[in-house]
Protein backbone atom coordinates (compact mmCIF):
# COMPACT_ATOMS: atom_id res chain seq x y z
CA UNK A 1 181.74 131.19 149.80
CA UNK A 2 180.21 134.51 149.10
CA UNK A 3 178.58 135.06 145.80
CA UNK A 4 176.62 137.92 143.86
CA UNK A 5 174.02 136.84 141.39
CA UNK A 6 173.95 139.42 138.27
CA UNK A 7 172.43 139.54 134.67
CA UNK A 8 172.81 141.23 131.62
CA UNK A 9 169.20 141.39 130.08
CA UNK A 10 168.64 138.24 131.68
CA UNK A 11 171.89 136.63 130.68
CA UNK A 12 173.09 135.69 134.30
CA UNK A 13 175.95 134.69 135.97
CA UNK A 14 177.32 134.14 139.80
CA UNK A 15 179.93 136.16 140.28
CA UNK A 16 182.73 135.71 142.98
CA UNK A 17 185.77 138.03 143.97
CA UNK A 18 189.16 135.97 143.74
CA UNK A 19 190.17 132.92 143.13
CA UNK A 20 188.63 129.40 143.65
CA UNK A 21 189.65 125.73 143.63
CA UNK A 22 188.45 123.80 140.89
CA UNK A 23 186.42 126.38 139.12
CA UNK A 24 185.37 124.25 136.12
CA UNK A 25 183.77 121.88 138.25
CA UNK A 26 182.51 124.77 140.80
CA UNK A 27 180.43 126.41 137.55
CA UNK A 28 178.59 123.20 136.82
CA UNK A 29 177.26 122.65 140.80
CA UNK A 30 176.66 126.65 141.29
CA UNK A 31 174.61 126.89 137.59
CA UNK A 32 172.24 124.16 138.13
CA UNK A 33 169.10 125.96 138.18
CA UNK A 34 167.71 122.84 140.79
CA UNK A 35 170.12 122.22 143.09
CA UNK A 36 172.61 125.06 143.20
CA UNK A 37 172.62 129.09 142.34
CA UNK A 38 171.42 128.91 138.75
CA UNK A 39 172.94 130.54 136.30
CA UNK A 40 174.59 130.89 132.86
CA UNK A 41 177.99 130.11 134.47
CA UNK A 42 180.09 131.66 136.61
CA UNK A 43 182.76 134.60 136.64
CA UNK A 44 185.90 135.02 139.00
CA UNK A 45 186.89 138.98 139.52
CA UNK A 46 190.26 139.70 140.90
CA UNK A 47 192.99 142.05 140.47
CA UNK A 48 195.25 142.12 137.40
CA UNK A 49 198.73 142.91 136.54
CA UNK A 50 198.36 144.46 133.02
CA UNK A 51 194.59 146.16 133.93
CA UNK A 52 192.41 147.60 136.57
CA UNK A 53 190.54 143.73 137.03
CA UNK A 54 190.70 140.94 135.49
CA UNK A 55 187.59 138.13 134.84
CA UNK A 56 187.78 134.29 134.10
CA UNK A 57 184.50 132.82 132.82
CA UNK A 58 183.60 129.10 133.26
CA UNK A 59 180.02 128.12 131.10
CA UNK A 60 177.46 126.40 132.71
CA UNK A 61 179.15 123.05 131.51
CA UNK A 62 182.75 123.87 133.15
CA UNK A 63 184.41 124.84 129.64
CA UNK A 64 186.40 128.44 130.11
CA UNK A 65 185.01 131.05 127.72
CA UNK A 66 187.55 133.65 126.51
CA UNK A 67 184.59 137.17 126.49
CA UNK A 68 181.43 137.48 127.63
CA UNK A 69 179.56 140.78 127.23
CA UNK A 70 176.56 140.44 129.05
CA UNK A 71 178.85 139.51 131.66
CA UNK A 72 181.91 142.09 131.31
CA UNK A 73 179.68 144.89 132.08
CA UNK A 74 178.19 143.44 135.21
CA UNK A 75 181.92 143.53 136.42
CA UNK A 76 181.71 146.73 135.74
CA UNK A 77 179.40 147.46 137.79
CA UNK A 78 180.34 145.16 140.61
CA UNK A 79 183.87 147.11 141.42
CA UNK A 80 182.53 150.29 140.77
CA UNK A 81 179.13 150.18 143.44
CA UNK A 82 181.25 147.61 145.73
CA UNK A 83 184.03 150.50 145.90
CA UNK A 84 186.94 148.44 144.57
CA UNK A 85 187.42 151.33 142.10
CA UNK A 86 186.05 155.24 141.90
CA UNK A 87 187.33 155.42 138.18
CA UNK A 88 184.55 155.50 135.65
CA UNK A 89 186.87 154.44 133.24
CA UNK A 90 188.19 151.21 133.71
CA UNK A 91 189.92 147.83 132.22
CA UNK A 92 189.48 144.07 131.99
CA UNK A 93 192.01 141.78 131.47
CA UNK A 94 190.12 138.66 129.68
CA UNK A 95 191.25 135.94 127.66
CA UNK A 96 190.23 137.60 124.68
CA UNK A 97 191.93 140.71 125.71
CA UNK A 98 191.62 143.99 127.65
CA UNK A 99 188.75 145.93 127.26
CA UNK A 100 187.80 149.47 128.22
CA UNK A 101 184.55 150.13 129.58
CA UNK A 102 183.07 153.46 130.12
CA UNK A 103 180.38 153.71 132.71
CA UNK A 104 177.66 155.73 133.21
CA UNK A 105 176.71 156.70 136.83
CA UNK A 106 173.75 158.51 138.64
CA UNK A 107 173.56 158.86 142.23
CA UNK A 108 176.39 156.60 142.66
CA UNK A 109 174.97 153.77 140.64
CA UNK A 110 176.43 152.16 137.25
CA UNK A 111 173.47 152.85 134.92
CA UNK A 112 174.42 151.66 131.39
CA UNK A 113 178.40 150.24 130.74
CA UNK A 114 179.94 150.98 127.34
CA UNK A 115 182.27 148.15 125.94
CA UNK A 116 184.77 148.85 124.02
CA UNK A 117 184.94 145.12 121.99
CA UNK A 118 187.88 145.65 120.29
CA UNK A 119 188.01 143.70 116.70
CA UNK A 120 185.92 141.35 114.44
CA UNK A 121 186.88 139.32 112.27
CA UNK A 122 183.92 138.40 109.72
CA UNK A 123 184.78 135.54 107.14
CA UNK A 124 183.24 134.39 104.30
CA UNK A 125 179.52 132.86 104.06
CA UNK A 126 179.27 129.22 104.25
CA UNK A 127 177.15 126.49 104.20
CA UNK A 128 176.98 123.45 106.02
CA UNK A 129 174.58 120.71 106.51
CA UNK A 130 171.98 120.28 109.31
CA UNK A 131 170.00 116.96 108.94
CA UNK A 132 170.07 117.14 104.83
CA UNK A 133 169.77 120.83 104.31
CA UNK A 134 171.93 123.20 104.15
CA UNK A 135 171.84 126.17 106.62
CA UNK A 136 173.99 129.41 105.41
CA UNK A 137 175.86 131.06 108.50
CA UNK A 138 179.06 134.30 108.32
CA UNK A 139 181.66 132.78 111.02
CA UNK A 140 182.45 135.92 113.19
CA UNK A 141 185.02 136.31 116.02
CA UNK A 142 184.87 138.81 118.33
CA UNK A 143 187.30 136.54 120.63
CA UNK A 144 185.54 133.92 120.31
CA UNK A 145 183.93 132.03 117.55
CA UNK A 146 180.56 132.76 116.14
CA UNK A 147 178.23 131.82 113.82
CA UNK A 148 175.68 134.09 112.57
CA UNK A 149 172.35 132.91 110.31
CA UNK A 150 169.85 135.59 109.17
CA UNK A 151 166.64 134.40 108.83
CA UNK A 152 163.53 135.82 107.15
CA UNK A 153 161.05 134.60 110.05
CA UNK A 154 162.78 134.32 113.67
CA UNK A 155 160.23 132.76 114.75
CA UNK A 156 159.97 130.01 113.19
CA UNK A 157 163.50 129.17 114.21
CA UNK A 158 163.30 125.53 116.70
CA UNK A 159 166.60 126.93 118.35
CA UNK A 160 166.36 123.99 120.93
CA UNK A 161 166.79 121.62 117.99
CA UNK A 162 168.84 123.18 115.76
CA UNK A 163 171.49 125.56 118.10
CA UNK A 164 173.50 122.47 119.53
CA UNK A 165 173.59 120.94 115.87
CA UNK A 166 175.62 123.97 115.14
CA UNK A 167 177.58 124.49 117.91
CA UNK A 168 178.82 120.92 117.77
CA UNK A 169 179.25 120.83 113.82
CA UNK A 170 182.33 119.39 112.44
CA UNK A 171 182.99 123.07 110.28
CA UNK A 172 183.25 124.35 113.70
CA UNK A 173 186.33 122.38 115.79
CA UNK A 174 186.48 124.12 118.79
CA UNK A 175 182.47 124.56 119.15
CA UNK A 176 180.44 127.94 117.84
CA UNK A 177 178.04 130.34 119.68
CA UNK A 178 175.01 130.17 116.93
CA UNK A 179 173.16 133.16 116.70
CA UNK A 180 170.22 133.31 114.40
CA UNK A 181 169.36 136.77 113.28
CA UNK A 182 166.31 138.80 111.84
CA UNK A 183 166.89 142.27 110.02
CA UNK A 184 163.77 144.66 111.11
CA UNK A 185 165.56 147.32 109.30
CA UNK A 186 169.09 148.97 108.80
CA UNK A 187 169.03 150.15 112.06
CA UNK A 188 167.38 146.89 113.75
CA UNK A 189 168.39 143.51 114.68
CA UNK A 190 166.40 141.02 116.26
CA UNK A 191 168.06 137.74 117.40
CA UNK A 192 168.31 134.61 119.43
CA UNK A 193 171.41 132.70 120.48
CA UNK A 194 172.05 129.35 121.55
CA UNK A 195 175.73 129.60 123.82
CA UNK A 196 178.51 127.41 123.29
CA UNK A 197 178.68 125.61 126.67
CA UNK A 198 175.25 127.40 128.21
CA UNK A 199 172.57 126.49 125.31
CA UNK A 200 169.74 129.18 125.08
CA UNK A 201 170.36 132.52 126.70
CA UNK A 202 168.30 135.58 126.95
CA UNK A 203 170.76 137.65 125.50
CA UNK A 204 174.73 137.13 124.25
CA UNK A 205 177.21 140.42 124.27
CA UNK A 206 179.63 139.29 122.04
CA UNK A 207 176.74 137.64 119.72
CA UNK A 208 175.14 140.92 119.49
CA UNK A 209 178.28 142.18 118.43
CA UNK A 210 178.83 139.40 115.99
CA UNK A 211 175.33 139.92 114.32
CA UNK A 212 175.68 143.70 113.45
CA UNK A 213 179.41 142.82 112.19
CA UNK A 214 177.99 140.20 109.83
CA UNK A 215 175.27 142.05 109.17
CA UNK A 216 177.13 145.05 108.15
CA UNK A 217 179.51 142.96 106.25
CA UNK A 218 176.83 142.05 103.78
CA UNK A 219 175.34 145.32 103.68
CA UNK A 220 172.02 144.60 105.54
CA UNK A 221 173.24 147.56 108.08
CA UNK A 222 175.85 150.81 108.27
CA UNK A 223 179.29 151.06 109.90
CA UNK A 224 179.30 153.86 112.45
CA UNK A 225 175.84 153.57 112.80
CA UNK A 226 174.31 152.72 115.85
CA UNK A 227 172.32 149.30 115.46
CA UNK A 228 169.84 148.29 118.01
CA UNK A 229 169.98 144.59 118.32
CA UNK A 230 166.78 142.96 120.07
CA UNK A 231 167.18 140.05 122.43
CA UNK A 232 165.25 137.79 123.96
CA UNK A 233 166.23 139.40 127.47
CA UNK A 234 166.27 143.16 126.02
CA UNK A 235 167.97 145.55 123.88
CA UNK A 236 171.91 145.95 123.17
CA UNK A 237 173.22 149.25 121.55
CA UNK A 238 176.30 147.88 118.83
CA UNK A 239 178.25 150.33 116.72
CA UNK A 240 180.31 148.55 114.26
CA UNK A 241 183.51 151.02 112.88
CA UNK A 242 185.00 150.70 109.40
CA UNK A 243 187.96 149.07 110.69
CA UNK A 244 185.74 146.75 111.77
CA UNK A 245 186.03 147.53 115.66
CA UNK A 246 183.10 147.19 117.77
CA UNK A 247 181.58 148.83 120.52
CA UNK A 248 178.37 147.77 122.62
CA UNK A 249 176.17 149.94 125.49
CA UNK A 250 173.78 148.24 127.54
CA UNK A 251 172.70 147.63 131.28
CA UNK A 252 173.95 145.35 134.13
CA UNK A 253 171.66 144.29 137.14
CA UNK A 254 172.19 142.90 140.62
CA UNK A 255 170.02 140.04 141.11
CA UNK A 256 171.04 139.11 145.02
CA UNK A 257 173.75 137.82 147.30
CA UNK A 258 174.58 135.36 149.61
CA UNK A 259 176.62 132.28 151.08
CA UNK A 260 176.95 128.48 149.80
CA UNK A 261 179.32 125.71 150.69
């Protein structure tokens, strides 16, 4: 089987044109870091019938994820420099959705993708309980579920410990991408994510778009204001609208290719 290794600020996935038997269980093998490609998961590209392409993600642990953003834009670049497309407009059928994505080209290469998310939908601060204290987190989806916690010192955040605790919690049925986020300033995010079905990645698309929704929701940032939002693997560019729509701008790599059984 062919493969292409990508990342988005370090967030990486193997990434394979068409279908594939048993995909959930491929993802697991192919993302072991020791004994197969090593990655965050892996994503199938193929052609769609209600977009230009369509992508199916599988997590490192077999579970299908609905959106990935890191990942989204490194399919944008993979049909654009592989010549399966010449538009520089383009759209992805996902499970959350189709999105548009705009890229940006020099010299024939994809330099920076923009994403249009589509919508979030922040609820209402809660609490719930972590080992006997409480830890206060805005659920967010932007297609799939998030839960955002700002924190005064980011730091000092043991995301190892605490990020399954959260994704597994009982408030959260279906499982929750944690993010735990750090307000520099109106304009600046910095956070760190622990994935539903990866654990810690460098840097989470739709988690950076989750964190400057919450965060404009409680008036720690501006709608239509571009919000840089730091990640462990690099920067993400997120614009949140009034309606609530988001949009994110940020780079997509090729790491290498090759074969495997």
């Amino acid at each position: 089987m062919r493969f292409t290794k990508m990342q988005g600020l370090g967030n990486d996935y193997i990434y394979v044109w068409g279908e594939v038997d048993s995909p959930e269980q491929l993802s697991v093998r192919l993302s072991d870091r020791h004994f197969g490609i090593g990655g965050d998961g892996l994503i199938l590209i193929d052609k769609s019938n209600v977009a230009d392409f369509k992508m199916r993600i599988f997590n490192a642990d077999g579970s299908e994820a609905k959106m990935c953003g890191n990942g989204i834009r490194c399919v944008g670049k993979y049909v654009f420099e592989k010549g399966y497309t010449d538009k520089k407009e383009i759209t992805i059928e996902t499970l959350s959705g189709i999105k548009t994505l705009q890229l940006e080209t020099e010299n024939g290469k994809v330099k920076n993708i923009t994403v249009q998310m589509g919508q979030t939908k922040v609820g209402s601060e809660i609490g719930i309980d972590i080992d006997g204290s409480e830890i206060r987190c805005v659920p967010v989806s932007v297609g799939n579920p998030h839960a955002v916690t700002f924190v005064d010192d980011i730091e000092k955040i043991d995301l190892n410990t605490i990020g399954p605790k959260v994704e597994k919690h009982p408030s959260f049925p279906d499982g929750v991408n944690a993010e735990f986020v750090q307000v520099i300033d109106e304009r600046t995010l910095r956070m760190r994510v622990w994935e539903r079905g990866s654990g810690i990645t460098l840097a989470c698309g739709t988690g950076a778009c989750a964190s400057a929704a919450a965060a404009v929701r409680q008036g720690l940032c501006s709608a239509n204001t571009p919000i840089t939002v730091q990640l462990d693997g690099g920067n993400l560019q997120i614009k949140i609208a009034s309606d609530g729509t988001a949009q994110m701008r940020g780079p997509a790599k090729f790491v290498f290719e090759g074969e495997i059984d």
